[in-house]
Structures are given as structure tokens and as C-alpha cells.
PDB file of N, CA and C in Angstrom:
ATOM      1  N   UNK A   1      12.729 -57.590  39.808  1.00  0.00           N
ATOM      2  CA  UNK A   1      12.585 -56.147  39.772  1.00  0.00           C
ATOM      3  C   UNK A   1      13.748 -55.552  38.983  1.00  0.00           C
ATOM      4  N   UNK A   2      13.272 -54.684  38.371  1.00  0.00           N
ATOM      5  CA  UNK A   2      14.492 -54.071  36.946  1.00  0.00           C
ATOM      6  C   UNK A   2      14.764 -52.812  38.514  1.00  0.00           C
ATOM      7  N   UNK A   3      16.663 -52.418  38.436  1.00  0.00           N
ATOM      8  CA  UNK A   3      16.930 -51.979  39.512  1.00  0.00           C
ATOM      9  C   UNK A   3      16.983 -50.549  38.452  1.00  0.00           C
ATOM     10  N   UNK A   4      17.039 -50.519  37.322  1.00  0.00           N
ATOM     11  CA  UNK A   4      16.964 -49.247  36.304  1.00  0.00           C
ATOM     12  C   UNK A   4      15.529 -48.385  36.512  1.00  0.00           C
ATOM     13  N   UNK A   5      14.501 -49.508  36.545  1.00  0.00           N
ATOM     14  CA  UNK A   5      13.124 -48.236  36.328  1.00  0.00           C
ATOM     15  C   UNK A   5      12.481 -47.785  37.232  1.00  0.00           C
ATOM     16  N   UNK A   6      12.137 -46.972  37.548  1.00  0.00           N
ATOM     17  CA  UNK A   6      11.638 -45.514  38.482  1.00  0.00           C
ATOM     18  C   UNK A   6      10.373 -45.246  37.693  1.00  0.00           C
ATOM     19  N   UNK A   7       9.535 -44.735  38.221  1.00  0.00           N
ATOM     20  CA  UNK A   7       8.473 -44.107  37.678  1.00  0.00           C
ATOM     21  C   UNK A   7       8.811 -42.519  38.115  1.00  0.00           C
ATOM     22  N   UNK A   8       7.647 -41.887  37.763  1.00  0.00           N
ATOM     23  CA  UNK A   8       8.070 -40.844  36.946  1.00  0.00           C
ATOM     24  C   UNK A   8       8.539 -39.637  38.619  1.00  0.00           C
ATOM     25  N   UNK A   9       7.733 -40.037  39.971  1.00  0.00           N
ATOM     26  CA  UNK A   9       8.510 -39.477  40.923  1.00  0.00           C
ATOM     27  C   UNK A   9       9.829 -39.856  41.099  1.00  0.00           C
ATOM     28  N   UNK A  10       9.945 -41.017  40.548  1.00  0.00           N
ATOM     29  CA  UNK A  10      11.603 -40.899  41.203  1.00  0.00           C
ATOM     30  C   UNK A  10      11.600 -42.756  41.934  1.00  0.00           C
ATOM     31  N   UNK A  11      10.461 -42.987  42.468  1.00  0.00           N
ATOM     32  CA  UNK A  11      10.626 -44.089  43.408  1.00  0.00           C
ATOM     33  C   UNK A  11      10.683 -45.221  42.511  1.00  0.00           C
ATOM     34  N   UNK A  12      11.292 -46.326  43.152  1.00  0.00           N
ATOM     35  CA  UNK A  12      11.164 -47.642  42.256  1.00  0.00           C
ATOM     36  C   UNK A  12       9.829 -48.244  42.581  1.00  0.00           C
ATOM     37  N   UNK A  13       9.121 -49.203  41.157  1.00  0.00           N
ATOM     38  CA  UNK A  13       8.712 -50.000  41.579  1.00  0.00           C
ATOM     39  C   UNK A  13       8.607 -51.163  40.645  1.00  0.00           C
ATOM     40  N   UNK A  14       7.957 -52.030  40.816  1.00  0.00           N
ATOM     41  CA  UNK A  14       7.984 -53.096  40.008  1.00  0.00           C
ATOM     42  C   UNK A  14       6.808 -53.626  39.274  1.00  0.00           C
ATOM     43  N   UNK A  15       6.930 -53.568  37.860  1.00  0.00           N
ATOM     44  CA  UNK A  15       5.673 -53.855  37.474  1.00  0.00           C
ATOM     45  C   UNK A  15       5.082 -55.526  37.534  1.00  0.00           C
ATOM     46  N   UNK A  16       4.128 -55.906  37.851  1.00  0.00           N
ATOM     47  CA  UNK A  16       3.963 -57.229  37.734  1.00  0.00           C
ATOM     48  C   UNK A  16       2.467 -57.588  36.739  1.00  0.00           C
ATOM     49  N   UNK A  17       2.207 -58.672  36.261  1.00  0.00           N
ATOM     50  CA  UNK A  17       1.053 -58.847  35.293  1.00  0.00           C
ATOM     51  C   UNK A  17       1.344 -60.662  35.283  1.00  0.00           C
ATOM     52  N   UNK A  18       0.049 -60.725  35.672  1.00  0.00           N
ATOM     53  CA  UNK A  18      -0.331 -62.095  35.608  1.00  0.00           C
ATOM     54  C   UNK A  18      -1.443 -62.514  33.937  1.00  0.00           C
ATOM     55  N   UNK A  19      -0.879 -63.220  33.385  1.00  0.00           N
ATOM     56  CA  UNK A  19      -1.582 -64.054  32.400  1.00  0.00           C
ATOM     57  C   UNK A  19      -2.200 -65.144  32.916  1.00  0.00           C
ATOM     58  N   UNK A  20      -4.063 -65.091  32.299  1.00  0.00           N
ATOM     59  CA  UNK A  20      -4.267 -66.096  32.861  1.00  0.00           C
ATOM     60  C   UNK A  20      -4.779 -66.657  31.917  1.00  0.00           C
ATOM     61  N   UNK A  21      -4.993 -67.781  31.746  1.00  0.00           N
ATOM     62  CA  UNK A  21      -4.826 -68.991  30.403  1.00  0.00           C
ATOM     63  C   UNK A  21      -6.417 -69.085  29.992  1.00  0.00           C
ATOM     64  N   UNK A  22      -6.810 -69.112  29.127  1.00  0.00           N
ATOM     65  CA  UNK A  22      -8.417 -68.762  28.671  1.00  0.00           C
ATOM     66  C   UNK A  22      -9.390 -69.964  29.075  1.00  0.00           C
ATOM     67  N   UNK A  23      -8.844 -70.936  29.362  1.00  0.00           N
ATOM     68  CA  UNK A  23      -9.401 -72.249  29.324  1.00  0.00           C
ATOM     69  C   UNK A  23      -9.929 -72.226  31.011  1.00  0.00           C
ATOM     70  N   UNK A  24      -8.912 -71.742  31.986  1.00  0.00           N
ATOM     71  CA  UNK A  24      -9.639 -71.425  33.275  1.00  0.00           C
ATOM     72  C   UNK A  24     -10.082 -69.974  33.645  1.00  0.00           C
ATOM     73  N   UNK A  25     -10.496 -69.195  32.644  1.00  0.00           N
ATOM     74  CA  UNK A  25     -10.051 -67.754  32.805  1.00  0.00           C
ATOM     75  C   UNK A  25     -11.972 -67.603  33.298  1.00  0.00           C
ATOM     76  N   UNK A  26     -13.109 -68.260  33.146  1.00  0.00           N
ATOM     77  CA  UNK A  26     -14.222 -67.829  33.523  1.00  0.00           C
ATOM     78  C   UNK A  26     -14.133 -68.406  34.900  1.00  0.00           C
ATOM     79  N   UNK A  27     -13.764 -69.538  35.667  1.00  0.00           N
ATOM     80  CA  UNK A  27     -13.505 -70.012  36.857  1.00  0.00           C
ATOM     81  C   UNK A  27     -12.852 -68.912  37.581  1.00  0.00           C
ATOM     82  N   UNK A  28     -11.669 -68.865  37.258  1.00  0.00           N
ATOM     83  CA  UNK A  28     -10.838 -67.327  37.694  1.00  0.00           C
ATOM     84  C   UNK A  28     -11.774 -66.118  37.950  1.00  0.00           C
ATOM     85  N   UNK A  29     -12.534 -66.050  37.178  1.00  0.00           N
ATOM     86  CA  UNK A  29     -13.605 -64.581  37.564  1.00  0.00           C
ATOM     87  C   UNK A  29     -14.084 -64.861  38.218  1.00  0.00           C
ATOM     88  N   UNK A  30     -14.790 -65.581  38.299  1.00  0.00           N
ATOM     89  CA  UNK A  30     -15.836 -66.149  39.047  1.00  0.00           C
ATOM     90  C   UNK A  30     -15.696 -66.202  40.789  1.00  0.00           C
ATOM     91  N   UNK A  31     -14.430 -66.736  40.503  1.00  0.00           N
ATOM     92  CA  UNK A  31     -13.741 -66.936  41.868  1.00  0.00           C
ATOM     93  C   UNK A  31     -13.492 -65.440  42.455  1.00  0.00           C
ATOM     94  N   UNK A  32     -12.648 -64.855  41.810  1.00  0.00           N
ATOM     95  CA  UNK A  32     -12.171 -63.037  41.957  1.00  0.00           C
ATOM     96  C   UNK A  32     -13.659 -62.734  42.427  1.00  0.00           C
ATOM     97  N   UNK A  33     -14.672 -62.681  41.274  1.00  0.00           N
ATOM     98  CA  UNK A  33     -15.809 -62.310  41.885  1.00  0.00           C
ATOM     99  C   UNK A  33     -16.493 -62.298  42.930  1.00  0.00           C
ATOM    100  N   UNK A  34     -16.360 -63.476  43.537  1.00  0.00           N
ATOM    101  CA  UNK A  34     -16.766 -63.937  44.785  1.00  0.00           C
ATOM    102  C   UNK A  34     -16.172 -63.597  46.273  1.00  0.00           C
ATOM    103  N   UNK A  35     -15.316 -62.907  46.120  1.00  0.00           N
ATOM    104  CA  UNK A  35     -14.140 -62.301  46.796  1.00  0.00           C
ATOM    105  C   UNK A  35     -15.175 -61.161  47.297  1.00  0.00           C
ATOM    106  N   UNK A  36     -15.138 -60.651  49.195  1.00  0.00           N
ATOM    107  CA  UNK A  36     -15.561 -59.813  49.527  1.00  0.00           C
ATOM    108  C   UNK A  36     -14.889 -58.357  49.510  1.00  0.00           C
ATOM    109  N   UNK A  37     -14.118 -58.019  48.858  1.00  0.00           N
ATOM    110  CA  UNK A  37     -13.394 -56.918  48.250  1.00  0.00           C
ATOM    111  C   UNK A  37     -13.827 -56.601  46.686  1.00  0.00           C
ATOM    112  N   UNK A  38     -14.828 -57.800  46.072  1.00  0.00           N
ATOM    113  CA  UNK A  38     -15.647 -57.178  44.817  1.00  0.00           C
ATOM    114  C   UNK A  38     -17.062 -56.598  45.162  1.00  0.00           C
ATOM    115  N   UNK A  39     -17.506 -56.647  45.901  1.00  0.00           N
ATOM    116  CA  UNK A  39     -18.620 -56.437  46.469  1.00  0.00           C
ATOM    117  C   UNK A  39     -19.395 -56.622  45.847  1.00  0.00           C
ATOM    118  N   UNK A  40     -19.826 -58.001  44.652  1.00  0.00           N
ATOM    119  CA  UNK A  40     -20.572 -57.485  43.910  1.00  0.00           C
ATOM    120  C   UNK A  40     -20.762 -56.617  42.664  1.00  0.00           C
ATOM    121  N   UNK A  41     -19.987 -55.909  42.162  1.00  0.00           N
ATOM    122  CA  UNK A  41     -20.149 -54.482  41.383  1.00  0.00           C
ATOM    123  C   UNK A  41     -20.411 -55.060  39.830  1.00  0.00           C
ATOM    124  N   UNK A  42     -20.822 -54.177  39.013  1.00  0.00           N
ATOM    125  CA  UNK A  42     -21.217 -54.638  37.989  1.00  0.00           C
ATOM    126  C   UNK A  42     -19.323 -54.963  37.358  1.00  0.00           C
ATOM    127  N   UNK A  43     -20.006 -55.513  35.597  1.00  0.00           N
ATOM    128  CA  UNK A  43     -18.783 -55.672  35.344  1.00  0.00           C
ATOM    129  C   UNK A  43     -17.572 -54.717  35.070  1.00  0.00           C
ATOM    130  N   UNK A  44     -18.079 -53.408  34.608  1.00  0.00           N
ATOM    131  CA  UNK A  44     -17.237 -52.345  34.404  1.00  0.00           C
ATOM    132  C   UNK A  44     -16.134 -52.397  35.601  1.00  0.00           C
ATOM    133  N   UNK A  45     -16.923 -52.269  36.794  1.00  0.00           N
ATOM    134  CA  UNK A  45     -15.934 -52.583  37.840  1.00  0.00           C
ATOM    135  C   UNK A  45     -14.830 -53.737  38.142  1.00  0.00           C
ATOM    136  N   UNK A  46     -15.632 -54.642  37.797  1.00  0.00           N
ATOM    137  CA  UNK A  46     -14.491 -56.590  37.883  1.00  0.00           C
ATOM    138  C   UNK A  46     -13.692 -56.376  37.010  1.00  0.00           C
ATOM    139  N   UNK A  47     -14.133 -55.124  35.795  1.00  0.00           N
ATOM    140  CA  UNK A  47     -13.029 -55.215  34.390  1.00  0.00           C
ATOM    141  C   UNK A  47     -11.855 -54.591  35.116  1.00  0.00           C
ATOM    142  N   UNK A  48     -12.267 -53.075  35.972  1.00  0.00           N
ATOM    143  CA  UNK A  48     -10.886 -52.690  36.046  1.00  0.00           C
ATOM    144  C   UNK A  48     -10.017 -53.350  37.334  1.00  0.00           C
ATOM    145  N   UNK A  49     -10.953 -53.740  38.259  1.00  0.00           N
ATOM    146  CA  UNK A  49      -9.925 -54.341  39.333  1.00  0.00           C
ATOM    147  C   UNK A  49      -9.154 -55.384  38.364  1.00  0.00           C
ATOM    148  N   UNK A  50      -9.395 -56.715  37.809  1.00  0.00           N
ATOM    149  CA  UNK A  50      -9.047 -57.454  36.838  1.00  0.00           C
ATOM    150  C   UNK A  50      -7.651 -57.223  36.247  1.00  0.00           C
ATOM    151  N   UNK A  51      -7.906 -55.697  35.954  1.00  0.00           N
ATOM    152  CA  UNK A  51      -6.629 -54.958  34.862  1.00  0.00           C
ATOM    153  C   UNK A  51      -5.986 -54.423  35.178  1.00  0.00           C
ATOM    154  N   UNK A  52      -5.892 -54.314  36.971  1.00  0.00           N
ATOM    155  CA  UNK A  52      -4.626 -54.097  37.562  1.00  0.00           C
ATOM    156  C   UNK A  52      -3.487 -54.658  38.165  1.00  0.00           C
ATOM    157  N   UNK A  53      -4.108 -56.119  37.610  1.00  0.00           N
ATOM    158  CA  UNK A  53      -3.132 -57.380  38.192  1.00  0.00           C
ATOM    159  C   UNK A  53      -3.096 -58.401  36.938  1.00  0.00           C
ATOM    160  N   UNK A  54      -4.290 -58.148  36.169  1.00  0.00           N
ATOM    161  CA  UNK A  54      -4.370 -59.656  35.068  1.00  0.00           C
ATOM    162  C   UNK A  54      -4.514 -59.406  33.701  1.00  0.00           C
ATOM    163  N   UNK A  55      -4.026 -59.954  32.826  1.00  0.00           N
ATOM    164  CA  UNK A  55      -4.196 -60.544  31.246  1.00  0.00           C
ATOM    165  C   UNK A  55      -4.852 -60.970  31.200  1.00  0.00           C
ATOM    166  N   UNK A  56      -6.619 -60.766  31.005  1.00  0.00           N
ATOM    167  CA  UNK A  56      -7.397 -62.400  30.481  1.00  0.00           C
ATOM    168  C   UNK A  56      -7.912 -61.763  29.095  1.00  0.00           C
ATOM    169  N   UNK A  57      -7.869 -62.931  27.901  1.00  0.00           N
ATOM    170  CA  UNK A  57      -8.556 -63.009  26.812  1.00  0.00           C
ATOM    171  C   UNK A  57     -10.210 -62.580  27.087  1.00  0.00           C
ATOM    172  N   UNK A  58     -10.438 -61.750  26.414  1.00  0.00           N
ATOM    173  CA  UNK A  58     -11.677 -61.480  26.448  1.00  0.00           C
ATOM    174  C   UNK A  58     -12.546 -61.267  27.363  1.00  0.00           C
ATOM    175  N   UNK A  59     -11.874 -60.615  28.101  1.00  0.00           N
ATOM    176  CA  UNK A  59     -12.511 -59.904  30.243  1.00  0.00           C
ATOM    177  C   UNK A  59     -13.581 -59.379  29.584  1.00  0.00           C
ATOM    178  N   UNK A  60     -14.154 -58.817  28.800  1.00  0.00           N
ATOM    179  CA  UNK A  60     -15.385 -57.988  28.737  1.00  0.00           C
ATOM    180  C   UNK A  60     -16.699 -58.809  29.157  1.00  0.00           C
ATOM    181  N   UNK A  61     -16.331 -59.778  27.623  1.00  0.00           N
ATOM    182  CA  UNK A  61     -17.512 -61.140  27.639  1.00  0.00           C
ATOM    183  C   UNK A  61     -17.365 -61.696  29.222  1.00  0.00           C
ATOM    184  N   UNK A  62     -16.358 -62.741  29.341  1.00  0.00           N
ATOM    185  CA  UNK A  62     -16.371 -62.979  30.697  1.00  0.00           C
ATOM    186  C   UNK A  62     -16.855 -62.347  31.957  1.00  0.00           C
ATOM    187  N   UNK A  63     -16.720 -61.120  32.139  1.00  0.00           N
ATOM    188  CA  UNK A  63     -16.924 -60.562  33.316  1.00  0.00           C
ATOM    189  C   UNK A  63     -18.810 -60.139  32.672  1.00  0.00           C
ATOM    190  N   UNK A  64     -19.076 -60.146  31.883  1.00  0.00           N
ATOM    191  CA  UNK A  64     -20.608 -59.406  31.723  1.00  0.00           C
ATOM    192  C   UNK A  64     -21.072 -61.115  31.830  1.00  0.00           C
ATOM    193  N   UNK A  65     -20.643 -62.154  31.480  1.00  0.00           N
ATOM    194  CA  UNK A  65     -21.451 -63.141  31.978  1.00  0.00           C
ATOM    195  C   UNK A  65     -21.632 -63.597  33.220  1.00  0.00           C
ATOM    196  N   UNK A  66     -20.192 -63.432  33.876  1.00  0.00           N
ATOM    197  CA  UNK A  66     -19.988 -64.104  35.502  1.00  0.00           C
ATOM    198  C   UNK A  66     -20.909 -63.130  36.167  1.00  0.00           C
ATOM    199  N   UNK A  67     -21.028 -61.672  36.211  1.00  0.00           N
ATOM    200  CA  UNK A  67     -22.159 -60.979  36.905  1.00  0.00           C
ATOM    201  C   UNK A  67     -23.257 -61.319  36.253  1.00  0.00           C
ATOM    202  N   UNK A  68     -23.561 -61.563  35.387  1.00  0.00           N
ATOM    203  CA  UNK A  68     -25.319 -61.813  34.704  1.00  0.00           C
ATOM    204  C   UNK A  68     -25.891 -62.872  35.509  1.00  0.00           C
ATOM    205  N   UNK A  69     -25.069 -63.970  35.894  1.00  0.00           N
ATOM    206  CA  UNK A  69     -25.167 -65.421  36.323  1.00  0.00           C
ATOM    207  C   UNK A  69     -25.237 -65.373  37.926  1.00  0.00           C
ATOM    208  N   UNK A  70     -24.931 -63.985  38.620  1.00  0.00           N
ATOM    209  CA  UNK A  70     -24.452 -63.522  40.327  1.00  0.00           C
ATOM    210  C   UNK A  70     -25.964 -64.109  40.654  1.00  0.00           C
ATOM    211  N   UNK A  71     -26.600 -64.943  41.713  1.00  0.00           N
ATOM    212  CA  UNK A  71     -27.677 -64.374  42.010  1.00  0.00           C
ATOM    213  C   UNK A  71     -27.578 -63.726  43.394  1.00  0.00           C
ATOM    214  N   UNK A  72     -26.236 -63.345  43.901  1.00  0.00           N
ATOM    215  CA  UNK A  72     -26.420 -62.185  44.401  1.00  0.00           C
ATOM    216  C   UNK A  72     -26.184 -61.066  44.408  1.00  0.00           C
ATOM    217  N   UNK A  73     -26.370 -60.594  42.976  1.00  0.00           N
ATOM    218  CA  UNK A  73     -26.417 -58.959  42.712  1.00  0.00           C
ATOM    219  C   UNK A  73     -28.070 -58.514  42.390  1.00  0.00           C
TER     220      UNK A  73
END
């Protein structure tokens, strides 16, 4: 944690970002996906939960295939 940066109230916090490596990055969705806190949702949705914790190469493609493939959506 940088003890310098504050956001813009005043409080600290810490930014964090996970990279995830392209080669396991459709397993990774897949998995996230399956998670009962995704409920399911199309991909627009998996994109942004995704992009508040992760780096993946090419989340669009990925996430519009891992839901195309759901058979339970």
C-alpha cells in the first residue's frame, strides 16, 4: 500500500489488479462464472465485475463465449 495516495475524500486506499495470463484466462471465467455471486448475468455484466479486480486479454470475446456455452442461462 503506497502510504502517499488518498483518493479524492481524503481516505486511503489501495489499489490492487490482478493479471491473468491468457493461456488460463477462459478457465478463469468460466470458473468466476460459475460463482453464485454471478448469477448467471449476461456478459456485459461478467465484463464489469471482471474489471474490478482483473486484467484479462480480450474479456469481451471470452466472456460472450463462456455465457453462450452456460446451459444454465
Amino acid at each position: 500500500m503506497d502510504p502517499d495516495y488518498k483518493d479524492y475524500k481524503g481516505r486511503e486506499t489501495q489499489l490492487e489488479t490482478t493479471y491473468v495470463l491468457s493461456k488460463i484466462a477462459e478457465k478463469f471465467v468460466t470458473e468466476f462464472y460459475k460463482r453464485t455471486t454471478q448469477r448467471h448475468n449476461k456478459a456485459t455484466a461478467l465484463v464489469a465485475r471482471l474489471g474490478q479486480k482483473y486484467i484479462i486479454r480480450n474479456i469481451w470475446k471470452t466472456a460472450r463465449k463462456v455465457t453462450k456455452e452456460c446451459l444454465d442461462c
